[in-house]
PDB file of N, CA and C in Angstrom:
ATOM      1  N   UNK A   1       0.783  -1.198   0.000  1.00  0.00           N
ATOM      2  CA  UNK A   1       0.000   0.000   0.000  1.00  0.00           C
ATOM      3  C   UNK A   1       0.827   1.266   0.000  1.00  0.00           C
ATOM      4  N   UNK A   2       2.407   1.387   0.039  1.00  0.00           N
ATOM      5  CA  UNK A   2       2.888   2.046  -0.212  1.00  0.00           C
ATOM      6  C   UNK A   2       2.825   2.903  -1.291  1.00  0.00           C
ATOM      7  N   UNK A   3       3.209   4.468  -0.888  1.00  0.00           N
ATOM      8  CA  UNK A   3       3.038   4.850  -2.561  1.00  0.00           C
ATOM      9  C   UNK A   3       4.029   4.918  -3.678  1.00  0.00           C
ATOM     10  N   UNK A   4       5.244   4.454  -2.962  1.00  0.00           N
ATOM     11  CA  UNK A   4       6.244   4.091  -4.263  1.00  0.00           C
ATOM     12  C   UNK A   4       5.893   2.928  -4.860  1.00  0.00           C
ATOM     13  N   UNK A   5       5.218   2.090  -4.064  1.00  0.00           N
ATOM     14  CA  UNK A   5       4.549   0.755  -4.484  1.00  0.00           C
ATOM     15  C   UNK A   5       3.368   0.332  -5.301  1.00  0.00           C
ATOM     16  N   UNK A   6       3.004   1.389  -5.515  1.00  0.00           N
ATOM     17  CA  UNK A   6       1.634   1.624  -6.178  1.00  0.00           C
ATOM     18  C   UNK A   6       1.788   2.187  -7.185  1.00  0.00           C
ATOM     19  N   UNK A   7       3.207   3.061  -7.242  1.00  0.00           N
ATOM     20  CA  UNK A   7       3.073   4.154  -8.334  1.00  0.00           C
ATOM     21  C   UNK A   7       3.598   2.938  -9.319  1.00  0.00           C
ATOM     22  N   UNK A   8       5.013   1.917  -8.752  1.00  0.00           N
ATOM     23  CA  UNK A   8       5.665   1.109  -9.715  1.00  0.00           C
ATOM     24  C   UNK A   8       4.395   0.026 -10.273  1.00  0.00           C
ATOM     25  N   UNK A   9       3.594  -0.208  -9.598  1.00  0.00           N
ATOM     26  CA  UNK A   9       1.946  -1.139 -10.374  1.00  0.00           C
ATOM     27  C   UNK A   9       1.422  -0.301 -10.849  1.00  0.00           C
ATOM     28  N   UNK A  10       1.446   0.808 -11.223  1.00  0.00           N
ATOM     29  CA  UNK A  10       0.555   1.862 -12.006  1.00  0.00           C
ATOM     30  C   UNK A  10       1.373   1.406 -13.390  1.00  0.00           C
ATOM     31  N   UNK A  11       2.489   1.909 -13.297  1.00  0.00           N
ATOM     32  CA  UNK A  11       3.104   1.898 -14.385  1.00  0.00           C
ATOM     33  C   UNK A  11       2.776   0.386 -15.508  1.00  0.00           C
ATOM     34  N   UNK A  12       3.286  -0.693 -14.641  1.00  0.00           N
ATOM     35  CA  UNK A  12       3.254  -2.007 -15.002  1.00  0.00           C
ATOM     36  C   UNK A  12       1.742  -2.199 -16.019  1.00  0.00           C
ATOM     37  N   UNK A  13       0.743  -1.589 -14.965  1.00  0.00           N
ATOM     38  CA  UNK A  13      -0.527  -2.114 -15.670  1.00  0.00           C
ATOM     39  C   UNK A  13      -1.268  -0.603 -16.577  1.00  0.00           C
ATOM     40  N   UNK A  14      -0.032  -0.288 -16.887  1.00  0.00           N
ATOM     41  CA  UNK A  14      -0.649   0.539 -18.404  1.00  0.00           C
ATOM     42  C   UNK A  14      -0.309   0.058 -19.253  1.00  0.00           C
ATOM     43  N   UNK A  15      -0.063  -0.907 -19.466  1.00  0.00           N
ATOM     44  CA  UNK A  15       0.553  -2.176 -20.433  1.00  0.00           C
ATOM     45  C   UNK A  15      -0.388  -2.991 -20.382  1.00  0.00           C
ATOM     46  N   UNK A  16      -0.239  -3.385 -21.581  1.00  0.00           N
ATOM     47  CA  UNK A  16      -1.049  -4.921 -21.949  1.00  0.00           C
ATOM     48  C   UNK A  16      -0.115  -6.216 -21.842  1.00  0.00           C
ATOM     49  N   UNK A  17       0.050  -6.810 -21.152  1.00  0.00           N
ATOM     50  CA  UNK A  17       0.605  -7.438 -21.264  1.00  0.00           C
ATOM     51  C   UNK A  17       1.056  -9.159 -20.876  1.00  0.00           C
ATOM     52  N   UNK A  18       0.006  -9.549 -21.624  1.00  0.00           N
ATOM     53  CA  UNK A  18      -0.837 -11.122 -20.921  1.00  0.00           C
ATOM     54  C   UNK A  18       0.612 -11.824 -21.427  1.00  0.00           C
ATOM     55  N   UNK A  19      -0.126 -12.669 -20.146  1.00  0.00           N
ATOM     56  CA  UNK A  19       1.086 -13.967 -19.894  1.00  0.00           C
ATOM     57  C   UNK A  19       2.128 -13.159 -18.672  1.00  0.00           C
ATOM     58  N   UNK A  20       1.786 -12.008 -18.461  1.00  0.00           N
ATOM     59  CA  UNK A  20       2.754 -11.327 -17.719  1.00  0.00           C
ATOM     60  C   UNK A  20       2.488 -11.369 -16.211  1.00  0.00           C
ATOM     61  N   UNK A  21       3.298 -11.412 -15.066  1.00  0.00           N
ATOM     62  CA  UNK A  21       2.590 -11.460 -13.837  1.00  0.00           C
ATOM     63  C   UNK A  21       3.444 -10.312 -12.776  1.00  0.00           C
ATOM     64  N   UNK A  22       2.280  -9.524 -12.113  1.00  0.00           N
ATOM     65  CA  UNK A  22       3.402  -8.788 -11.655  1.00  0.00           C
ATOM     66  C   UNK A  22       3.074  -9.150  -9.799  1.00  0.00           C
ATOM     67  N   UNK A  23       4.090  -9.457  -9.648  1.00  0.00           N
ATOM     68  CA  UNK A  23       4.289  -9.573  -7.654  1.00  0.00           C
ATOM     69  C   UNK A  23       4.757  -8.922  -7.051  1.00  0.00           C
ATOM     70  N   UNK A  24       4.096  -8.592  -5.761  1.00  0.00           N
ATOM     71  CA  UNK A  24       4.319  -7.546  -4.961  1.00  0.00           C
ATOM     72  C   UNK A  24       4.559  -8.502  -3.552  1.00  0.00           C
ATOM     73  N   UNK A  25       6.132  -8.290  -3.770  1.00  0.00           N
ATOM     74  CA  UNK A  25       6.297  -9.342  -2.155  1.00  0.00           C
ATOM     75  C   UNK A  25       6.497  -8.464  -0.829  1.00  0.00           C
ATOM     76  N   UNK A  26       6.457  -8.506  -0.002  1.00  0.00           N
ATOM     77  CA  UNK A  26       6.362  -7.892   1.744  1.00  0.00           C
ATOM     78  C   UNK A  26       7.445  -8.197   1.933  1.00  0.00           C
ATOM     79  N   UNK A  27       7.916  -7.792   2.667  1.00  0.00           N
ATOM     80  CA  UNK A  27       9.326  -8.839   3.906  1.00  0.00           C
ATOM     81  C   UNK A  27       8.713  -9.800   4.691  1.00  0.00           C
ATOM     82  N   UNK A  28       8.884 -10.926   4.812  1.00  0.00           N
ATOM     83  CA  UNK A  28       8.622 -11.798   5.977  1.00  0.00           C
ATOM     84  C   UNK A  28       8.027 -13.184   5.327  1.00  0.00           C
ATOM     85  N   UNK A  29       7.036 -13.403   5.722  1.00  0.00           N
ATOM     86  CA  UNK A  29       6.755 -15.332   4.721  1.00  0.00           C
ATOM     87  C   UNK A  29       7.063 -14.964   3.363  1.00  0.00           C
ATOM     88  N   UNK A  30       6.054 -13.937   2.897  1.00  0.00           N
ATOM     89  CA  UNK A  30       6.002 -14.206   1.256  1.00  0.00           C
ATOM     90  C   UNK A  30       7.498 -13.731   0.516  1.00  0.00           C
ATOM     91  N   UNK A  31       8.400 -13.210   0.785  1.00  0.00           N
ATOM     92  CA  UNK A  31       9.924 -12.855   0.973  1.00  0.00           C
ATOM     93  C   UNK A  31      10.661 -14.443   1.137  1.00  0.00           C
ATOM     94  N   UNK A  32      10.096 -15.229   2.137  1.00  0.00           N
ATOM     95  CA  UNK A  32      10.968 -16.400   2.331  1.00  0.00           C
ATOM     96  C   UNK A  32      10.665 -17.580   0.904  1.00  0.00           C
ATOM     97  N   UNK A  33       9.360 -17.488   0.902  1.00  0.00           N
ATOM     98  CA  UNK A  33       8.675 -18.066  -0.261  1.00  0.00           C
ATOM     99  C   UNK A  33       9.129 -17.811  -1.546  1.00  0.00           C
ATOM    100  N   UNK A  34       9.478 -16.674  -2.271  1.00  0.00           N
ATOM    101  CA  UNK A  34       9.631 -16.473  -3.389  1.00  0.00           C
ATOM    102  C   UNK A  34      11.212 -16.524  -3.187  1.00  0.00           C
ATOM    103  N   UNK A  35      11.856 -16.670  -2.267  1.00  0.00           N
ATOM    104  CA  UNK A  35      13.284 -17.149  -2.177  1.00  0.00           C
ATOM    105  C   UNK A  35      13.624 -18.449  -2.540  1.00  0.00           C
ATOM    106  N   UNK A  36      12.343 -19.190  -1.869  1.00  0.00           N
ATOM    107  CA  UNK A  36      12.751 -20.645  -2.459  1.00  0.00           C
ATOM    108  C   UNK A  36      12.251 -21.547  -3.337  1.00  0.00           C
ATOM    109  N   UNK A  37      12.207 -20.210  -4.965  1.00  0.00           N
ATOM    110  CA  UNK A  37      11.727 -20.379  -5.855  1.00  0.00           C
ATOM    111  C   UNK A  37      12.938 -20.502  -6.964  1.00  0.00           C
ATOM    112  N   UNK A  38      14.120 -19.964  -6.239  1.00  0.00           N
ATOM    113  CA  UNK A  38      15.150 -20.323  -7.097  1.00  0.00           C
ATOM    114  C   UNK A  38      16.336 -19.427  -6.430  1.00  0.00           C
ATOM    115  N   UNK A  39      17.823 -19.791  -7.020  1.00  0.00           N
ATOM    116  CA  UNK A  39      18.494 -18.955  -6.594  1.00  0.00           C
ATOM    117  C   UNK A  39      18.430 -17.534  -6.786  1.00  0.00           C
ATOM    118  N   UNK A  40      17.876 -17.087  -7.848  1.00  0.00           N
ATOM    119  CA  UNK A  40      17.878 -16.032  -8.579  1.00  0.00           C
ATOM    120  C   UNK A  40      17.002 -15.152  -7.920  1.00  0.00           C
ATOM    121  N   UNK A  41      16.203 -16.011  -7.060  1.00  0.00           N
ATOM    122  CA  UNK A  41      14.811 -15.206  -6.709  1.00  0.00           C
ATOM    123  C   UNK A  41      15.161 -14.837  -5.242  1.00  0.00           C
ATOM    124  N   UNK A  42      16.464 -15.309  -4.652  1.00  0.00           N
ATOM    125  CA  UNK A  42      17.010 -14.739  -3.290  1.00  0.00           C
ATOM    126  C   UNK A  42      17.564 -13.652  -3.191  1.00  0.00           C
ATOM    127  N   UNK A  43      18.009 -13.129  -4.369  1.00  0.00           N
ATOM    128  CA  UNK A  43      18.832 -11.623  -4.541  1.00  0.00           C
ATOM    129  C   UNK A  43      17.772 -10.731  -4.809  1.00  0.00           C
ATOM    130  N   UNK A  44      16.326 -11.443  -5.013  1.00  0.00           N
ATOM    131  CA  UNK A  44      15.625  -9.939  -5.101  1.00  0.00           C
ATOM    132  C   UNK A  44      14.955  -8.906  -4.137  1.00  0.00           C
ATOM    133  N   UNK A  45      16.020  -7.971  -3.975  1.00  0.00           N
ATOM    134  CA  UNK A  45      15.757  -7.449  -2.416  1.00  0.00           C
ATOM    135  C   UNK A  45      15.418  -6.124  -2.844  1.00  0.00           C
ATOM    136  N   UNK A  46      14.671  -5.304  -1.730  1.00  0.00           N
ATOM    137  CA  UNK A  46      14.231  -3.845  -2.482  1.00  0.00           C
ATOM    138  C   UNK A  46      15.960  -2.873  -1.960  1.00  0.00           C
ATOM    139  N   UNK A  47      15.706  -2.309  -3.080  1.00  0.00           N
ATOM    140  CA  UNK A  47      17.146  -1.197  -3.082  1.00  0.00           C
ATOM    141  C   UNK A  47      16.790   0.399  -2.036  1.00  0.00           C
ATOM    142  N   UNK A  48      17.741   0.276  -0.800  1.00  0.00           N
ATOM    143  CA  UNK A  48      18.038   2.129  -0.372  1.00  0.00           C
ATOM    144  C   UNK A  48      15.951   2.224   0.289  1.00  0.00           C
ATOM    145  N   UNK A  49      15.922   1.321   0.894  1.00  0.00           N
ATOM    146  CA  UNK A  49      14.339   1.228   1.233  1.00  0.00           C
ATOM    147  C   UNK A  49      13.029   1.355   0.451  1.00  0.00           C
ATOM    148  N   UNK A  50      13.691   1.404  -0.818  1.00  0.00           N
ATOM    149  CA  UNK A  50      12.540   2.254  -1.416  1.00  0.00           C
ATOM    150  C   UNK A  50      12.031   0.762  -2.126  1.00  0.00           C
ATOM    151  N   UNK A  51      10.112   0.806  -2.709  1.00  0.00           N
ATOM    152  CA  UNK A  51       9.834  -0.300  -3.424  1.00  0.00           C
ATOM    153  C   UNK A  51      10.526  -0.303  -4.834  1.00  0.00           C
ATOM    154  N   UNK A  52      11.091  -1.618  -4.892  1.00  0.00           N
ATOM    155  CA  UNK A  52      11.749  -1.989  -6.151  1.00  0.00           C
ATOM    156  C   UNK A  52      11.322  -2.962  -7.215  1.00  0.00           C
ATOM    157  N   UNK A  53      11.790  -2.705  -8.928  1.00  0.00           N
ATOM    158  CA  UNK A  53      11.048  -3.460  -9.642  1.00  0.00           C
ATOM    159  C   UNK A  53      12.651  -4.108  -9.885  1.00  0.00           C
ATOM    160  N   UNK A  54      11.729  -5.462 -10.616  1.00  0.00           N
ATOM    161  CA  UNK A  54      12.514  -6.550 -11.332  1.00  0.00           C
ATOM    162  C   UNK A  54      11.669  -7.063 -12.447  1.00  0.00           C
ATOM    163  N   UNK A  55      12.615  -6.819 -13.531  1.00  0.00           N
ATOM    164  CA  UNK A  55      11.904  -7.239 -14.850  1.00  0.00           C
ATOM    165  C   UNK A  55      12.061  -8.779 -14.851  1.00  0.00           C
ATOM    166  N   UNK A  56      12.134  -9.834 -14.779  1.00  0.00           N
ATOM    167  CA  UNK A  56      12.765 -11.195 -15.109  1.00  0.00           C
ATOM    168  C   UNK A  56      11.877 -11.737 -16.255  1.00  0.00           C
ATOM    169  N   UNK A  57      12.900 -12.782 -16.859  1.00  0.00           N
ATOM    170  CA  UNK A  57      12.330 -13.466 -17.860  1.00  0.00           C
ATOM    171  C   UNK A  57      12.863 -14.691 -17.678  1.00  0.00           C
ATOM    172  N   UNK A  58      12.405 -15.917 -17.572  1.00  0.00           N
ATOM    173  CA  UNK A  58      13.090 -17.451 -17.178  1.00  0.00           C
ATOM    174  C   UNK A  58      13.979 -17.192 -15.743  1.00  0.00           C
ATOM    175  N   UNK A  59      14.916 -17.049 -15.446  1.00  0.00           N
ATOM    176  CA  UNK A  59      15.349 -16.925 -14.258  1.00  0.00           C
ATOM    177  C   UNK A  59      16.631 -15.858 -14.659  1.00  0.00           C
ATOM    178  N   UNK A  60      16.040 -14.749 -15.461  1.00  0.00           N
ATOM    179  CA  UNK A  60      17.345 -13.960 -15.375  1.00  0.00           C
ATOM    180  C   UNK A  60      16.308 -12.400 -15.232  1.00  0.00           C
ATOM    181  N   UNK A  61      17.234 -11.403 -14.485  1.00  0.00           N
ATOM    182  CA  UNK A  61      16.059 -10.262 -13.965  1.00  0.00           C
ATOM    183  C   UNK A  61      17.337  -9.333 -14.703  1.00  0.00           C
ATOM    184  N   UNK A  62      16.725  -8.286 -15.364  1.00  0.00           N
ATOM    185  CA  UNK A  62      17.436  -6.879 -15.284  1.00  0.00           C
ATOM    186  C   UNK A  62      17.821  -6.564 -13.880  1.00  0.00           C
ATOM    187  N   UNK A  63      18.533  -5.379 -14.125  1.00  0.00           N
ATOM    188  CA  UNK A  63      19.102  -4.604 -13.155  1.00  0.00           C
ATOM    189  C   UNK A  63      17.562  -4.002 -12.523  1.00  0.00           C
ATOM    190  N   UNK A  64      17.574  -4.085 -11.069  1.00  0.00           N
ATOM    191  CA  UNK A  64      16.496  -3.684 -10.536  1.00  0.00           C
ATOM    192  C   UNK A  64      15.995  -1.616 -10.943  1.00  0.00           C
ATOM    193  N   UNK A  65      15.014  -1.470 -10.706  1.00  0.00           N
ATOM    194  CA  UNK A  65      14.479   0.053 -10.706  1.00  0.00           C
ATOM    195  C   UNK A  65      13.884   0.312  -9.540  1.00  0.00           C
ATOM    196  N   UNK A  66      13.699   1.836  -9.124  1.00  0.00           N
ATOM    197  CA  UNK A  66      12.819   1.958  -8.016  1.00  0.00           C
ATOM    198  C   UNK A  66      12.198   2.981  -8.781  1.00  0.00           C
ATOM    199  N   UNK A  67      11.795   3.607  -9.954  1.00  0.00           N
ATOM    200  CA  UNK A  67      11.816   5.150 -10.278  1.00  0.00           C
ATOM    201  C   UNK A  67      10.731   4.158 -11.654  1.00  0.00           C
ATOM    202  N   UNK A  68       9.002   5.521 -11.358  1.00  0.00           N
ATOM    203  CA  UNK A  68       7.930   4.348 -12.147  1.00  0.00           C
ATOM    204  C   UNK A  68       8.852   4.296 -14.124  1.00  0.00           C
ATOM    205  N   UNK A  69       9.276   5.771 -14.217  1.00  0.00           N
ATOM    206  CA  UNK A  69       9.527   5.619 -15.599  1.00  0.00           C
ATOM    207  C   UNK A  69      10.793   4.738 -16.135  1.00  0.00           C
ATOM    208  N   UNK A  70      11.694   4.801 -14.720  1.00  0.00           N
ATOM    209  CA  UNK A  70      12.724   3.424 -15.411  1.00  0.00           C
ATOM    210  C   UNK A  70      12.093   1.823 -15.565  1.00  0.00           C
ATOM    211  N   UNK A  71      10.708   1.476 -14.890  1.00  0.00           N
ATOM    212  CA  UNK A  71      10.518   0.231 -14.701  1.00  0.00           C
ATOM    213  C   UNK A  71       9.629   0.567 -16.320  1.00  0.00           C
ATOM    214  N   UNK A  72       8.908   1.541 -16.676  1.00  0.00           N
ATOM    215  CA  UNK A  72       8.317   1.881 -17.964  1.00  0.00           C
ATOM    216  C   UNK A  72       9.311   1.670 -19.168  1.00  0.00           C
ATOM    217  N   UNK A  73       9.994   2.463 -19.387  1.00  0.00           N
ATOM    218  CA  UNK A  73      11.614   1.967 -20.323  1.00  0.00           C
ATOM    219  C   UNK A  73      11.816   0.711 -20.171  1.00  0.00           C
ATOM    220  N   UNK A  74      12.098  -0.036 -19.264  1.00  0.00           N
ATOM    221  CA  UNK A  74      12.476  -1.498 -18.866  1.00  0.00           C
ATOM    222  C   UNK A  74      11.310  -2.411 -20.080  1.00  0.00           C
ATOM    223  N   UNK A  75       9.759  -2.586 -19.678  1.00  0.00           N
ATOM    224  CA  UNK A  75       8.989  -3.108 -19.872  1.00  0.00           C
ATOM    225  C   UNK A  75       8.825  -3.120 -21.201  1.00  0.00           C
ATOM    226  N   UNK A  76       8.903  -1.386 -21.492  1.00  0.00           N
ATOM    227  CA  UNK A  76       8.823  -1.073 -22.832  1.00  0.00           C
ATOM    228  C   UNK A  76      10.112  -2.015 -24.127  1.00  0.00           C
ATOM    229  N   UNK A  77      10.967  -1.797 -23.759  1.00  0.00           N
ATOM    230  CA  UNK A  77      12.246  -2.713 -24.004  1.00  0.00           C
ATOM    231  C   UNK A  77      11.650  -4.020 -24.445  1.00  0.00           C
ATOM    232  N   UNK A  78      11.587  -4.693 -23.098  1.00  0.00           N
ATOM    233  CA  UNK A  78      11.322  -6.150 -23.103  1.00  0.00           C
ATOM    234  C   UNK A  78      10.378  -6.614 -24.110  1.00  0.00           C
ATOM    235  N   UNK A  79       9.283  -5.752 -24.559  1.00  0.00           N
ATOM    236  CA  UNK A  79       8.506  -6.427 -24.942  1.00  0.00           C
ATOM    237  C   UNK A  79       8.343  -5.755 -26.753  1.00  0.00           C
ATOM    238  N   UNK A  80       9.604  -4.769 -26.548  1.00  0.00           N
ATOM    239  CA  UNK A  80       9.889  -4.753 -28.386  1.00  0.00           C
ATOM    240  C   UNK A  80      10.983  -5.612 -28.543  1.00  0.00           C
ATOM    241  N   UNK A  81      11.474  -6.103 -27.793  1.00  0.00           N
ATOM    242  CA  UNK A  81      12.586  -7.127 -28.260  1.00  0.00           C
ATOM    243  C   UNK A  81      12.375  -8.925 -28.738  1.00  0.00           C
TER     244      UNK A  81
END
């Protein structure tokens, strides 16, 4: 319910973009959970306190964002490539 957290799902879902899933993890169970979803998924920690995005595709993530128009560029990217 944060509003850096809300602003980075604003962004996400001005996109169309099925097949796509976007998660919003907490610290604490759901944090331990999506850790032991792979190695890849243990480094994803939020950056300098602020809510952070991760683009991933198969088990490889861009460089994380906290800022809505870098996770916009990011998405935008991904999905002309």
């Amino acid at each position: 319910g944060a509003a850096d957290t809300r602003a980075l799902a604003r962004e996400f879902e001005r996109r169309f973009l099925p097949g796509d899933l976007l998660l919003v993890v907490e610290e604490g169970e759901r944090r331990r959970a999506l850790a032991g979803l792979g190695l890849f998924a243990a480094s994803l920690e939020p950056r300098d306190g602020r809510a952070t995005a991760y683009v991933c595709v198969g088990q490889a993530c861009r460089p994380p964002v906290t800022e809505p128009r870098e996770l916009g560029a990011v998405l935008d990217e991904e999905t002309t490539s």
